[in-house]
PDB file of N, CA and C in Angstrom:
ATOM      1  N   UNK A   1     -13.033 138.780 -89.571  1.00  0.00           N
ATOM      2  CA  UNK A   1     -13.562 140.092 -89.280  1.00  0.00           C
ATOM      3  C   UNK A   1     -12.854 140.665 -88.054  1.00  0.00           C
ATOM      4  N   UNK A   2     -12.271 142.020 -88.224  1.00  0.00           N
ATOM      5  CA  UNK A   2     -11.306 142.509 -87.269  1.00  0.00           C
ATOM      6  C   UNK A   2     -12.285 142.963 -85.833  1.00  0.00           C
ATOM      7  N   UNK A   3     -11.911 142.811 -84.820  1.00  0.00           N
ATOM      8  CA  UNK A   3     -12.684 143.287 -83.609  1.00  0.00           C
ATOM      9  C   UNK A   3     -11.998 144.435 -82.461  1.00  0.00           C
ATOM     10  N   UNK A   4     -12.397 144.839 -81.655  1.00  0.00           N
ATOM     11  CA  UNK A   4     -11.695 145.935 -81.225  1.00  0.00           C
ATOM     12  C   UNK A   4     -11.665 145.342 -79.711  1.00  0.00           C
ATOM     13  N   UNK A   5     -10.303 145.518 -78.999  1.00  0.00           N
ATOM     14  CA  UNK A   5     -10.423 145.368 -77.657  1.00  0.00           C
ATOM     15  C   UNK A   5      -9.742 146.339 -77.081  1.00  0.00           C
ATOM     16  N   UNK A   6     -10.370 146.813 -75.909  1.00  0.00           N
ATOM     17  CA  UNK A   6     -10.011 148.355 -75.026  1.00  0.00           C
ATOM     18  C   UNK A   6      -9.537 147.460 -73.396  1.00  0.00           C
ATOM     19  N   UNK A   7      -8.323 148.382 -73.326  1.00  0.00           N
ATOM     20  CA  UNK A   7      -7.972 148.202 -71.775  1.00  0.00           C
ATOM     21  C   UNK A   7      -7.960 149.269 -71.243  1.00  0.00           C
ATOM     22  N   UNK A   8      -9.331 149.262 -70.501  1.00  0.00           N
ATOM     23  CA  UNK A   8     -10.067 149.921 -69.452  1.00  0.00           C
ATOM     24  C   UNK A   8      -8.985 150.507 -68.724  1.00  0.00           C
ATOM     25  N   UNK A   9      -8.397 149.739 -68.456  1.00  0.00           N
ATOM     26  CA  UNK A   9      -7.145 149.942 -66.885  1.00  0.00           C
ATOM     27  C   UNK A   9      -6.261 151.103 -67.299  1.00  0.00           C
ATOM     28  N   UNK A  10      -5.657 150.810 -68.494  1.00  0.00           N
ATOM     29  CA  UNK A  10      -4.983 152.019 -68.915  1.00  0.00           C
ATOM     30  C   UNK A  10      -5.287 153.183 -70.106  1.00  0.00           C
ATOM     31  N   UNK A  11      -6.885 153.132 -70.406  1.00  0.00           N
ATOM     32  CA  UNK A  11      -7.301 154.449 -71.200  1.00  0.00           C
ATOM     33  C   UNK A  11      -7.753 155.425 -69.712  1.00  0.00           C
ATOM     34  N   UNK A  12      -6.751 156.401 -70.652  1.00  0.00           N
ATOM     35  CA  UNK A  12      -7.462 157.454 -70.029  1.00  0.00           C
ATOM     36  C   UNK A  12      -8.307 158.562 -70.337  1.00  0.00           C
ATOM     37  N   UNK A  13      -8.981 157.946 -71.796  1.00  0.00           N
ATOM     38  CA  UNK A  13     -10.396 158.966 -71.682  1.00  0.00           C
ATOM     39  C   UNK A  13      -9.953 159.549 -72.340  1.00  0.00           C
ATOM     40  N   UNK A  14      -9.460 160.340 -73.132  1.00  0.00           N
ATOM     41  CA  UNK A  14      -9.088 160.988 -74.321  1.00  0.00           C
ATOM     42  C   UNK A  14      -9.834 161.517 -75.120  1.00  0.00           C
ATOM     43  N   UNK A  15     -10.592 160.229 -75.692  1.00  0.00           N
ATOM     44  CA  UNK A  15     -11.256 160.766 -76.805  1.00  0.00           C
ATOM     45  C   UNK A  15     -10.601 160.545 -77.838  1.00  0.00           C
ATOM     46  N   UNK A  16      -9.787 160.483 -78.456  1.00  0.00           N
ATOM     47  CA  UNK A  16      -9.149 160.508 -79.792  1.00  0.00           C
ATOM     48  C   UNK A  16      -9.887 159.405 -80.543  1.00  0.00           C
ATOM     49  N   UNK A  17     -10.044 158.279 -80.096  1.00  0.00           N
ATOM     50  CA  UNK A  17     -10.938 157.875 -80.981  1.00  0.00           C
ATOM     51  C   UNK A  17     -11.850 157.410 -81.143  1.00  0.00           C
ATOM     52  N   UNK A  18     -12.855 157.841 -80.535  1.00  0.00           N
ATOM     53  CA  UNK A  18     -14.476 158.144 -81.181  1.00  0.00           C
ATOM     54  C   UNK A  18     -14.614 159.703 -81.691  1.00  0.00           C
ATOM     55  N   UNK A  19     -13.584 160.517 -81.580  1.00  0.00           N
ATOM     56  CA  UNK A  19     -13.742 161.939 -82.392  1.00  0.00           C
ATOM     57  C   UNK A  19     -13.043 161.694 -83.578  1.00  0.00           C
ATOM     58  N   UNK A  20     -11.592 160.993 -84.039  1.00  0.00           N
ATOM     59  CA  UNK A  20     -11.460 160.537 -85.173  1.00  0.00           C
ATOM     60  C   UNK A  20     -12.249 159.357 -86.042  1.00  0.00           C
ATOM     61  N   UNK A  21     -12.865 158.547 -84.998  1.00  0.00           N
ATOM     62  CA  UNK A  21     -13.540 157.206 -85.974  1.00  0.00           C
ATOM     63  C   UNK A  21     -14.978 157.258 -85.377  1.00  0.00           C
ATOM     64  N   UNK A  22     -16.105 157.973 -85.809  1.00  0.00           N
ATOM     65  CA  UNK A  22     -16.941 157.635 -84.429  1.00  0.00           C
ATOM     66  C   UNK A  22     -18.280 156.792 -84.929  1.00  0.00           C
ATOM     67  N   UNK A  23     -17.476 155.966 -86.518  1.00  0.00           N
ATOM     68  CA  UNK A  23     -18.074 155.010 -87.196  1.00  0.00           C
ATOM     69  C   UNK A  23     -17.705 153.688 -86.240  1.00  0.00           C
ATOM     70  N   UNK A  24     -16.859 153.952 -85.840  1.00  0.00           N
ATOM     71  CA  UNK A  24     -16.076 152.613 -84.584  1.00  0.00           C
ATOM     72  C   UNK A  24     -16.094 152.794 -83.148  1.00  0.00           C
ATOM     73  N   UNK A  25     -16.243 153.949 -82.901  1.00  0.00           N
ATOM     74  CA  UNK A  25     -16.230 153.807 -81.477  1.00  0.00           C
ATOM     75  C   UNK A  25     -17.659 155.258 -80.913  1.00  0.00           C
ATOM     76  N   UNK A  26     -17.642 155.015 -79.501  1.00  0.00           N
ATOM     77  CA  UNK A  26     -18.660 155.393 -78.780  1.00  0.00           C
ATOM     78  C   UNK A  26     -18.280 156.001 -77.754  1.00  0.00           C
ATOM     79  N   UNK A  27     -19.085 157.187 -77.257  1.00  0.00           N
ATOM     80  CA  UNK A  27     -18.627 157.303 -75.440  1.00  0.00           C
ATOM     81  C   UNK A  27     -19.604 157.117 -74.818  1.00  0.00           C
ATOM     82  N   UNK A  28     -19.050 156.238 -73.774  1.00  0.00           N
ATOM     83  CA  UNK A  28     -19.853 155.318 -72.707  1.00  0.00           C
ATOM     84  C   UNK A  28     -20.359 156.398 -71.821  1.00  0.00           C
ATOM     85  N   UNK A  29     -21.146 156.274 -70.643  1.00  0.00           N
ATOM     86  CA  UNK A  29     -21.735 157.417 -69.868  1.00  0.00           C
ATOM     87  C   UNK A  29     -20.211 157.861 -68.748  1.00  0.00           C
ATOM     88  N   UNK A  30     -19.715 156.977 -68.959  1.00  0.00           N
ATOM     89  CA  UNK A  30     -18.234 157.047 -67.693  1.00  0.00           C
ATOM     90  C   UNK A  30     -16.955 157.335 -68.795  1.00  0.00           C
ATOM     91  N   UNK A  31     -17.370 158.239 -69.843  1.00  0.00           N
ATOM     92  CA  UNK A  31     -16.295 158.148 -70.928  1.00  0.00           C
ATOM     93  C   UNK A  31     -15.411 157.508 -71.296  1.00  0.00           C
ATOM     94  N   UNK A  32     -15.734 156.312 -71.004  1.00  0.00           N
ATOM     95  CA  UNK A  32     -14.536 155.161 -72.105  1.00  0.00           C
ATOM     96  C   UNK A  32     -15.137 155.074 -73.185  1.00  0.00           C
ATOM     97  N   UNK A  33     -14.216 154.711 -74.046  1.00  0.00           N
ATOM     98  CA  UNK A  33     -15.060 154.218 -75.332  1.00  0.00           C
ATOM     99  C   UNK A  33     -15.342 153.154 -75.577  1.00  0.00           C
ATOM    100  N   UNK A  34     -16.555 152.775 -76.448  1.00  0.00           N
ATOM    101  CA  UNK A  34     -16.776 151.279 -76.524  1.00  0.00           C
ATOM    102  C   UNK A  34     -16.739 150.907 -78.394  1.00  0.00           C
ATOM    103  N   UNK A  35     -16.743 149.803 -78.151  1.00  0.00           N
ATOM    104  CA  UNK A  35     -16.636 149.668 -80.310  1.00  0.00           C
ATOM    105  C   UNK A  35     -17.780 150.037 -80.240  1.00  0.00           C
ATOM    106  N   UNK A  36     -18.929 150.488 -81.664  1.00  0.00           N
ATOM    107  CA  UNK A  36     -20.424 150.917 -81.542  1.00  0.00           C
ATOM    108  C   UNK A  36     -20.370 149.200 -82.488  1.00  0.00           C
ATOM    109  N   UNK A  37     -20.088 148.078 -83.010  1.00  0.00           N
ATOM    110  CA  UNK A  37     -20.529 146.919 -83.326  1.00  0.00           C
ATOM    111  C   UNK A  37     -19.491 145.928 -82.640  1.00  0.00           C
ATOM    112  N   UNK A  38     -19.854 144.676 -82.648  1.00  0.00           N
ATOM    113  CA  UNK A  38     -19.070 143.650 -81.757  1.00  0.00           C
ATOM    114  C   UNK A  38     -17.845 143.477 -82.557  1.00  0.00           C
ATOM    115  N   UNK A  39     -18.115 143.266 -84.341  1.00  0.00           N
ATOM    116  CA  UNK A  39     -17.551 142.911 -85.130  1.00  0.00           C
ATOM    117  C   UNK A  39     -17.562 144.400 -86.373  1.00  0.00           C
ATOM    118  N   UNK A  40     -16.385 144.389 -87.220  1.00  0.00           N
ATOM    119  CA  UNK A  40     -16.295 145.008 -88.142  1.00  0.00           C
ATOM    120  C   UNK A  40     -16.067 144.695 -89.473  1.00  0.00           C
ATOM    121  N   UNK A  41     -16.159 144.973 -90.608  1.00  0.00           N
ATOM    122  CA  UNK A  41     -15.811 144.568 -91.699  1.00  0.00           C
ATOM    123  C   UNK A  41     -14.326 144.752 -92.551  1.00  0.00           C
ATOM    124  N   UNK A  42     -14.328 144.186 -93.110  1.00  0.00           N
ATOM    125  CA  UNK A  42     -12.630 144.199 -93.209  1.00  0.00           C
ATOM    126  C   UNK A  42     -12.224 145.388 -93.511  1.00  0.00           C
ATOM    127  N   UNK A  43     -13.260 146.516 -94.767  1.00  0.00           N
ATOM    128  CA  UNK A  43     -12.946 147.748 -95.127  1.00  0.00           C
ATOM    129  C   UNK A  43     -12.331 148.321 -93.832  1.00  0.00           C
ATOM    130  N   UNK A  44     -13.047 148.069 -92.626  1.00  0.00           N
ATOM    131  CA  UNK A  44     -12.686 149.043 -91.612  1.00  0.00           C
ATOM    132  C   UNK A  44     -11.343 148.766 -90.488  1.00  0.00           C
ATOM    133  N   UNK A  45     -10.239 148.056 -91.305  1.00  0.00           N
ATOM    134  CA  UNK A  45      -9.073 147.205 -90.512  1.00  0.00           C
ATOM    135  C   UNK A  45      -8.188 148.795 -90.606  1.00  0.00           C
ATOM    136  N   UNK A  46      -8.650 149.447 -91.797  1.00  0.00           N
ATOM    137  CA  UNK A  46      -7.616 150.633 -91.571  1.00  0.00           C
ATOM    138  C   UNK A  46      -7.450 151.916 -90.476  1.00  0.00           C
ATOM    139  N   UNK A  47      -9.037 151.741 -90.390  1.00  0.00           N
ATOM    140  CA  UNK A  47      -9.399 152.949 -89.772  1.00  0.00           C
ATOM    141  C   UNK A  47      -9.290 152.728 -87.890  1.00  0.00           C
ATOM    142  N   UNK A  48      -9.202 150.882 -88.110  1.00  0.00           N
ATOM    143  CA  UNK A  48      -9.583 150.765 -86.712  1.00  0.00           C
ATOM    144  C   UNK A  48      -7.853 150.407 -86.169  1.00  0.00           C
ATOM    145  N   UNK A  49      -7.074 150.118 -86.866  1.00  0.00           N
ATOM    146  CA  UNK A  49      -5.516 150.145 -87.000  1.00  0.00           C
ATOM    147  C   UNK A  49      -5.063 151.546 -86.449  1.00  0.00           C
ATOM    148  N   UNK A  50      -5.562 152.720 -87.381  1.00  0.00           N
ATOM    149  CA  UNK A  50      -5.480 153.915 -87.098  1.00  0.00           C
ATOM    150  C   UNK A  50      -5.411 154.394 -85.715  1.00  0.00           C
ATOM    151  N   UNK A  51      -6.614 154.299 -84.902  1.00  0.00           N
ATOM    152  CA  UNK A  51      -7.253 154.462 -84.033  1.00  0.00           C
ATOM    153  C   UNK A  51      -6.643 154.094 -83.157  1.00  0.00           C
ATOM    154  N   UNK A  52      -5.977 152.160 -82.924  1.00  0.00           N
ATOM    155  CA  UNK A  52      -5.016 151.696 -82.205  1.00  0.00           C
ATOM    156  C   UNK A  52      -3.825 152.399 -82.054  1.00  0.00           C
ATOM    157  N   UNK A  53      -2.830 152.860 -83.468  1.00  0.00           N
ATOM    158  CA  UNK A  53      -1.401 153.588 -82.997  1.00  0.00           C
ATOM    159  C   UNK A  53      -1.677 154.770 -82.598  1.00  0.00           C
ATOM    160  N   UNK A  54      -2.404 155.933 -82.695  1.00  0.00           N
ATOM    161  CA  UNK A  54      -3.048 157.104 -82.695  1.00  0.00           C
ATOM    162  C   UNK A  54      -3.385 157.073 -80.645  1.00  0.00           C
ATOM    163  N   UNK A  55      -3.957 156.018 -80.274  1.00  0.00           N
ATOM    164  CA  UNK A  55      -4.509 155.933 -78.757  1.00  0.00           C
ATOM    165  C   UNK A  55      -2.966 156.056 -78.054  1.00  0.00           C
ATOM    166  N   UNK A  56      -2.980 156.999 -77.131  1.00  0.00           N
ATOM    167  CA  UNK A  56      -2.158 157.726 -76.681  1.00  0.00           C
ATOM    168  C   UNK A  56      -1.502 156.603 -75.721  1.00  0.00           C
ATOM    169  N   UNK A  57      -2.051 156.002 -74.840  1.00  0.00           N
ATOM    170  CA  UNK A  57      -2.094 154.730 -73.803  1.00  0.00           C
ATOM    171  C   UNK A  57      -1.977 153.389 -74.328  1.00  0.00           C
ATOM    172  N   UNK A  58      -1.736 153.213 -75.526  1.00  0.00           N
ATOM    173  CA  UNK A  58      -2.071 151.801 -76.367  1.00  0.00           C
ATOM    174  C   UNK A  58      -3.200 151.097 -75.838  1.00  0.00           C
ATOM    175  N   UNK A  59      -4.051 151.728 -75.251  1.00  0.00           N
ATOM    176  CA  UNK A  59      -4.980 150.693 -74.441  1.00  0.00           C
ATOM    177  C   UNK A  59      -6.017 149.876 -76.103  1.00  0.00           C
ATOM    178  N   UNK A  60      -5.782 150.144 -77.369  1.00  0.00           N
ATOM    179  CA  UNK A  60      -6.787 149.541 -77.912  1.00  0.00           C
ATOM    180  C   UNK A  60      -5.929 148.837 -79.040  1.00  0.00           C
ATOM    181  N   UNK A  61      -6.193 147.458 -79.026  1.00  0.00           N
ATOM    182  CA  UNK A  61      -5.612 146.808 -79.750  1.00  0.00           C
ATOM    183  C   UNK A  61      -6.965 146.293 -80.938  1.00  0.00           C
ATOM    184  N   UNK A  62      -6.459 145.764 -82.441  1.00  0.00           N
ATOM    185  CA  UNK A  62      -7.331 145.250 -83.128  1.00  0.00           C
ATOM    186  C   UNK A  62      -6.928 143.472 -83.203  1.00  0.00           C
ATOM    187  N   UNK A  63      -7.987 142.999 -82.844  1.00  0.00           N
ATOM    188  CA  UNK A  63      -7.755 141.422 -83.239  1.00  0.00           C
ATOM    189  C   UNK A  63      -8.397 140.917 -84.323  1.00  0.00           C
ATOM    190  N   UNK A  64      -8.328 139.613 -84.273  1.00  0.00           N
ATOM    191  CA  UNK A  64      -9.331 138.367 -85.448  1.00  0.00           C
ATOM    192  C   UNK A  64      -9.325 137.293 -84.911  1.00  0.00           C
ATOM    193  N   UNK A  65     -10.682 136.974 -84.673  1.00  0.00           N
ATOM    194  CA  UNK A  65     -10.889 135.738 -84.170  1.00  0.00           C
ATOM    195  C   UNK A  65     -10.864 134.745 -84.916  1.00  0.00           C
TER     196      UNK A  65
END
């Protein structure tokens, strides 16, 4: 199951994706985004792939544990 990891250090708040995916992501009260589940289902490797090349900063990579 694919998972989402954000580097804080280098997003800068954008937005791009919790306004393109906002089945996957969230805005925090300090506008970062957070995944909205820990884990995702595989349907969603595309959307959350997406989201990764699309993030302006590369700050969000998709893994598998």
């Amino acid at each position: 199951m694919p998972r989402i990891e954000i580097n804080y250090r280098a997003c800068m708040k954008t937005g791009q994706c919790y306004y393109l995916h906002p089945e996957a992501f969230r805005k925090r009260e300090d506008d970062h985004p957070e995944p909205t589940e820990p884990r995702f289902p595989e349907s969603m490797r595309e959307a959350l792939e997406e989201a990764a090349d699309l993030c302006p900063t590369e700050s969000i990579t998709v893994a598998d544990d």
